[in-house]
Protein backbone atom coordinates (compact mmCIF):
# COMPACT_ATOMS: atom_id res chain seq x y z
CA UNK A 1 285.45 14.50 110.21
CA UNK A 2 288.28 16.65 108.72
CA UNK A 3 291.60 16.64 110.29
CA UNK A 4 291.21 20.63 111.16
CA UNK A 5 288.22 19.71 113.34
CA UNK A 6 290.05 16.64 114.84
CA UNK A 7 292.70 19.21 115.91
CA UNK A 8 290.29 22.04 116.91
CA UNK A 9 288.08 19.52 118.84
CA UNK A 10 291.35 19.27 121.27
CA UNK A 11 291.04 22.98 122.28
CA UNK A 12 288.63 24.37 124.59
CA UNK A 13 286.28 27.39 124.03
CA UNK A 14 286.33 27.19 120.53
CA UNK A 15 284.89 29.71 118.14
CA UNK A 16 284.72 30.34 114.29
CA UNK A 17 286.05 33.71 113.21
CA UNK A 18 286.64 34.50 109.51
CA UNK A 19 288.57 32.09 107.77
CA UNK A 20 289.99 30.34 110.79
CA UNK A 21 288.65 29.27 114.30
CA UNK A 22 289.84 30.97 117.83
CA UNK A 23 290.38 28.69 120.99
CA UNK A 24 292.09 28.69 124.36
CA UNK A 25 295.76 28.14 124.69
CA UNK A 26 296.63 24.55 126.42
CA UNK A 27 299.78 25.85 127.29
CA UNK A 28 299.33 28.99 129.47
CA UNK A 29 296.55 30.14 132.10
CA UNK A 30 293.92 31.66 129.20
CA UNK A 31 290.97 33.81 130.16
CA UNK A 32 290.38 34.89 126.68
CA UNK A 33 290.93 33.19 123.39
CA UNK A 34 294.39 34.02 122.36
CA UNK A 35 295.46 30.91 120.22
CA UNK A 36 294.19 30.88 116.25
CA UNK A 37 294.08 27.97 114.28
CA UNK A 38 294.07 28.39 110.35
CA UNK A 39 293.78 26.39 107.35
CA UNK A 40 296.55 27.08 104.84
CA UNK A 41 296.70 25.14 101.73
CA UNK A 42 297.80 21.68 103.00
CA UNK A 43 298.88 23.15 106.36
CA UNK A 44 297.63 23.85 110.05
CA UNK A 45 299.21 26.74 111.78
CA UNK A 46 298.83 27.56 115.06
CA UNK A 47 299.44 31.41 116.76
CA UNK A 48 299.05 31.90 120.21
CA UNK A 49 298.89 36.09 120.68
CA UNK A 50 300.94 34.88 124.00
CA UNK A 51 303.71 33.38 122.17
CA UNK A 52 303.62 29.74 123.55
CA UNK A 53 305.36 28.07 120.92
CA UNK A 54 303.38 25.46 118.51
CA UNK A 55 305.93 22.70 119.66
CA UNK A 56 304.44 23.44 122.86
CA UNK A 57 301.17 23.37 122.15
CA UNK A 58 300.99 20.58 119.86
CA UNK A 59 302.55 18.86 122.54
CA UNK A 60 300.11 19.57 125.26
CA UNK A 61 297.48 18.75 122.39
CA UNK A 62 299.05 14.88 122.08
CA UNK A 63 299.57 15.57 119.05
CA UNK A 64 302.94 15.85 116.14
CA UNK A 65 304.37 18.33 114.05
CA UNK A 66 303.09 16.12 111.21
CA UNK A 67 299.32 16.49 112.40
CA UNK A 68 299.68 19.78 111.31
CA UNK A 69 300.06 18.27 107.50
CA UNK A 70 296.39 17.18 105.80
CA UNK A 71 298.82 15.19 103.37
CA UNK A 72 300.26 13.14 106.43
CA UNK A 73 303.59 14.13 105.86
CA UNK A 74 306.37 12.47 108.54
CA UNK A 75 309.16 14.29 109.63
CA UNK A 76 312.14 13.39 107.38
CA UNK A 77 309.19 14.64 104.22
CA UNK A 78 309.07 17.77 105.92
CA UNK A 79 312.89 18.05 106.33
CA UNK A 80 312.82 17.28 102.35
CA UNK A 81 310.24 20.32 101.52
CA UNK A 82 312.30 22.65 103.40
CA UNK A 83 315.90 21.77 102.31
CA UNK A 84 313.98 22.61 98.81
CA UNK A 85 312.54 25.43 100.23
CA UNK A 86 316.61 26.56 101.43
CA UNK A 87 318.11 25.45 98.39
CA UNK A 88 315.66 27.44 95.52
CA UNK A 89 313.67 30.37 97.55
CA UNK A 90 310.67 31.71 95.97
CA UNK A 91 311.57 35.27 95.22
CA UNK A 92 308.38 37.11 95.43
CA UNK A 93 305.21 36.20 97.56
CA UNK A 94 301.74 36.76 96.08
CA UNK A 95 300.49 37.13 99.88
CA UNK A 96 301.45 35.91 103.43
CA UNK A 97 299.56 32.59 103.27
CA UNK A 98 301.76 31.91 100.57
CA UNK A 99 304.79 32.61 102.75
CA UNK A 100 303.53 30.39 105.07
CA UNK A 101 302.56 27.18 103.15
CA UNK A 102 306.50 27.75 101.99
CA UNK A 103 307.83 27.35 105.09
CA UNK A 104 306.12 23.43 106.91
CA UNK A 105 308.14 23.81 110.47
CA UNK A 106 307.03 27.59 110.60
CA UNK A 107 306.25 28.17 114.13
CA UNK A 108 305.65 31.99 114.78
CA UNK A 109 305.06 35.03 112.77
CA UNK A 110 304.93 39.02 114.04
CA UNK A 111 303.41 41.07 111.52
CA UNK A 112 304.41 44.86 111.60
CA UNK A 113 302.43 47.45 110.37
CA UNK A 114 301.74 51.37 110.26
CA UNK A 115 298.72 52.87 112.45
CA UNK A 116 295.63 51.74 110.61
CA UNK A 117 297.22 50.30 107.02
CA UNK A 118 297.59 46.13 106.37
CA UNK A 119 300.44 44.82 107.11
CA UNK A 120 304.03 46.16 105.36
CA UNK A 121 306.53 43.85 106.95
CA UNK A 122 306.67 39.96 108.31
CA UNK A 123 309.11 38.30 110.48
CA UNK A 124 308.34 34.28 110.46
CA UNK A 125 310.42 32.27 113.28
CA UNK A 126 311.04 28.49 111.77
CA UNK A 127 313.06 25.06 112.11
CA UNK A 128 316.15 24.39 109.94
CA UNK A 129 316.46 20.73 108.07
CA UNK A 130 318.86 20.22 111.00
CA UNK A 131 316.20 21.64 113.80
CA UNK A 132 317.97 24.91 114.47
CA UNK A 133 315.81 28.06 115.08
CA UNK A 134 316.11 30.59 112.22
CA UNK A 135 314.09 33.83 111.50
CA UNK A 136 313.44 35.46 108.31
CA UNK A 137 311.94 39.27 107.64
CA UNK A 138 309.45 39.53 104.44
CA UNK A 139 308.42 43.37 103.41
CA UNK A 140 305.14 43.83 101.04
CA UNK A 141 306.77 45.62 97.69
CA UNK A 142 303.78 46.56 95.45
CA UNK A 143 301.42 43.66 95.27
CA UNK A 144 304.35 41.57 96.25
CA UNK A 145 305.74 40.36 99.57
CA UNK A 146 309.81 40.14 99.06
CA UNK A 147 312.48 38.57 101.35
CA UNK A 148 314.11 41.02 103.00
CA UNK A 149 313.73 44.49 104.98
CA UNK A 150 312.53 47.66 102.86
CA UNK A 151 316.28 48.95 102.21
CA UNK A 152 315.44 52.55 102.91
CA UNK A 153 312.97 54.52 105.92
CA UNK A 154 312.67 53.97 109.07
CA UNK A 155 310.53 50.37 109.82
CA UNK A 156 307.14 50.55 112.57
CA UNK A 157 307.35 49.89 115.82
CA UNK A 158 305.82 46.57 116.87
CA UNK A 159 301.84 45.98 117.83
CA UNK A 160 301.20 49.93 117.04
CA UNK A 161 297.89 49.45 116.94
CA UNK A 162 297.75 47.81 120.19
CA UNK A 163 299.39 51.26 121.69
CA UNK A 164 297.51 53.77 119.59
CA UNK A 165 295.17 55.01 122.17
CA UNK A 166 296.81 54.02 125.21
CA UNK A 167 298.57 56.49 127.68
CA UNK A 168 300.66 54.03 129.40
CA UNK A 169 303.09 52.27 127.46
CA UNK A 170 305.73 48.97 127.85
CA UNK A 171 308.67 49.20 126.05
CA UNK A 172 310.37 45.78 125.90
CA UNK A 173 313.28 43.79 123.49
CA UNK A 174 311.82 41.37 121.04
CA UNK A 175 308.25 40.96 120.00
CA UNK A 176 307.64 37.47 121.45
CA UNK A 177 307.85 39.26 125.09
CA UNK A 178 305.68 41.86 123.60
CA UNK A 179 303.02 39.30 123.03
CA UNK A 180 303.31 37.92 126.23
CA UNK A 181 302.82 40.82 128.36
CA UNK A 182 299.32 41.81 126.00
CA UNK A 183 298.24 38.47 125.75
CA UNK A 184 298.61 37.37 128.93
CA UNK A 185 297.98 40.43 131.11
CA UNK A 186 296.71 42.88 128.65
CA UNK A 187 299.01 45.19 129.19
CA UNK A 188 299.60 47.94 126.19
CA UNK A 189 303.75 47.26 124.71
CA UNK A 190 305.61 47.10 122.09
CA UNK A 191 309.41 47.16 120.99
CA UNK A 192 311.19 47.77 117.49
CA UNK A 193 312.77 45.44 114.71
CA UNK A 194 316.23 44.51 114.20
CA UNK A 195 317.09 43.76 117.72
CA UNK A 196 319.34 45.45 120.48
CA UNK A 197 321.66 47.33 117.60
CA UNK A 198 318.97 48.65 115.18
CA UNK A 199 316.51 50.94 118.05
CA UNK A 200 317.63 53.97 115.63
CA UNK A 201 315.72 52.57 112.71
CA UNK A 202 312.71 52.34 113.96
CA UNK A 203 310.14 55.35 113.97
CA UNK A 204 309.11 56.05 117.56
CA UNK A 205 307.26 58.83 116.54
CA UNK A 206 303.82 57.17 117.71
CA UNK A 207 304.78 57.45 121.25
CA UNK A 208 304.76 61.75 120.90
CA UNK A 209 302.24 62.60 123.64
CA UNK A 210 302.08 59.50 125.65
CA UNK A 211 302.50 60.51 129.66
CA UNK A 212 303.78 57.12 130.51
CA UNK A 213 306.19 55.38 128.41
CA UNK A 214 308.35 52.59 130.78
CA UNK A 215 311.56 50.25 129.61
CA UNK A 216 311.87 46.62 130.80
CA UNK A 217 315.61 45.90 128.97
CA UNK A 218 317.02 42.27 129.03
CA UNK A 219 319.77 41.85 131.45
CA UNK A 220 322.40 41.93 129.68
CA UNK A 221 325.23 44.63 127.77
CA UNK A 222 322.92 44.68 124.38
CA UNK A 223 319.79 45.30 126.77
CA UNK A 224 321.73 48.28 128.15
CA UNK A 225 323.00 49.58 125.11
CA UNK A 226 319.46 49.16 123.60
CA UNK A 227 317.78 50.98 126.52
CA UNK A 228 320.47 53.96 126.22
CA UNK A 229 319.62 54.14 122.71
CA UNK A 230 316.06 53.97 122.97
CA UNK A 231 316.17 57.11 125.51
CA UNK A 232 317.92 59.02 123.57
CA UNK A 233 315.59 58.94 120.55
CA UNK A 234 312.95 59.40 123.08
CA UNK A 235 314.29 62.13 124.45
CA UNK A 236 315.12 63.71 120.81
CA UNK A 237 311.03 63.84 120.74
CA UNK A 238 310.38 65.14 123.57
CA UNK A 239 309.27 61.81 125.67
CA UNK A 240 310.13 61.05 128.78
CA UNK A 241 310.96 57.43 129.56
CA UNK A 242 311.33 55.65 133.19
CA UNK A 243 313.85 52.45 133.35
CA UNK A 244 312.98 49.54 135.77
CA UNK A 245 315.82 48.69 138.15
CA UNK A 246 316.20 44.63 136.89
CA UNK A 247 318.67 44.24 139.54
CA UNK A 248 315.27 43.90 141.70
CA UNK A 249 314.03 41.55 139.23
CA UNK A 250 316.99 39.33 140.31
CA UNK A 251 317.50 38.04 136.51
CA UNK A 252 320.32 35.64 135.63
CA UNK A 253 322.64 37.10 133.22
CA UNK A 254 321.10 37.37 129.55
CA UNK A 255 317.57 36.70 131.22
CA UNK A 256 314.85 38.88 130.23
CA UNK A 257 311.25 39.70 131.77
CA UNK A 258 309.38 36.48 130.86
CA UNK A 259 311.46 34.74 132.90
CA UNK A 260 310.20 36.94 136.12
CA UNK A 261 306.96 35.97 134.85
């Protein structure tokens, strides 16, 4: 039996879609299958349309980081790959797979795209050499995926298509919470790129026409300042957008919805 089955066989309502296999999340109450588990190259990744996080799964699984290697590789191999990997970047990406088999301790990805085109831009969430949490932001250029955002327009909002033909609307900060919210309650949201700072480089153009559009901000003076901002624009097209009083939420500073949840 091949390792990918040994790892799929610990997951529970499994199915095979194209080019990868569909399964219930261990680490969250799943009615549907939200977690996919793909083959690339010499890798296993794991994405859970929830955002549990594949430490957290693998965990749950019994399983290691290094189970997600076919080669077997141990922890201070994979530290090795991606102090290589930090030391002499690849500078142009023949496709996202590629991107991924780059990076071993990759953990999350949140592709962006415009309504009903492939994906244009990539943000990939991933461990350090010394275990710290970094992100890095990957735009297709030609037949090419680059490092970096496209240096001029405005950049998509987030899970567009999952808002396209909804009336109601969820505007949160950060597209991790954004896959929460759909994955777990199915609830149409999205948010922009860039963080609390950037809301003005994002086209929110798709949201013309929508009757309901709500904001959820993080509790905190970016959250705020991001929420102003995002009005404003809003209001520059002609949509009206209702806040949530978080005070009722009774957040801790810097908290944001998933912890109410």
């Amino acid at each position: 039996m091949s390792k990918v089955q040994d790892l799929v066989d610990k997951f529970s309502k499994v199915k095979k879609i194209k080019g990868a296999y569909s399964a219930r999340c261990n680490n969250h109450r799943d009615s549907t299958n939200s977690l996919t588990i793909k083959q690339v190259d010499d890798k296993i990744l794991l994405h859970c349309f929830a955002s549990c996080s594949t430490e957290e799964i693998i965990r749950n699984a019994g399983l290691s980081m290094s189970d997600l290697f076919l080669d077997g590789e141990d922890t201070e191999e994979i530290k090795l790959k991606m102090t290589a990997v930090k030391e002499a970047p690849i500078k142009k990406y023949k496709s996202m797979d590629e991107i991924f088999s780059s990076f071993p301790t990759l953990s999350d990805y949140y592709e962006y795209n415009w309504e009903n085109e492939e994906p244009t831009i990539l943000q990939i969430k991933y461990l350090s050499p010394d275990d710290k949490k970094l992100f890095a932001t990957f735009h297709k250029q030609e037949d090419y995926w680059v490092i970096g955002k496209p240096e001029v327009g405005l950049t998509p909002l987030y899970n567009i298509e999952g808002i396209k033909n909804s009336k109601s609307v969820l505007i949160l900060e950060g597209e991790k919470l954004v896959d929460i919210v759909t994955g777990r309650f199915g609830i149409p949201a999205t948010t922009s790129m860039g963080g609390a700072a950037n809301a003005h480089k994002t086209d929110w153009t798709p949201l013309i026409g929508k009757p309901s559009v709500v904001i959820i901000r993080d509790n905190d003076a970016p959250g705020l300042t991001y929420q102003n901002d995002v009005i404003d624009i809003l209001k520059n097209l002609g949509v009206a957008v209702r806040t949530v009083d978080i005070s009722k939420l009774e957040l801790e500073e810097g908290d944001d919805l998933e912890q109410f949840i």
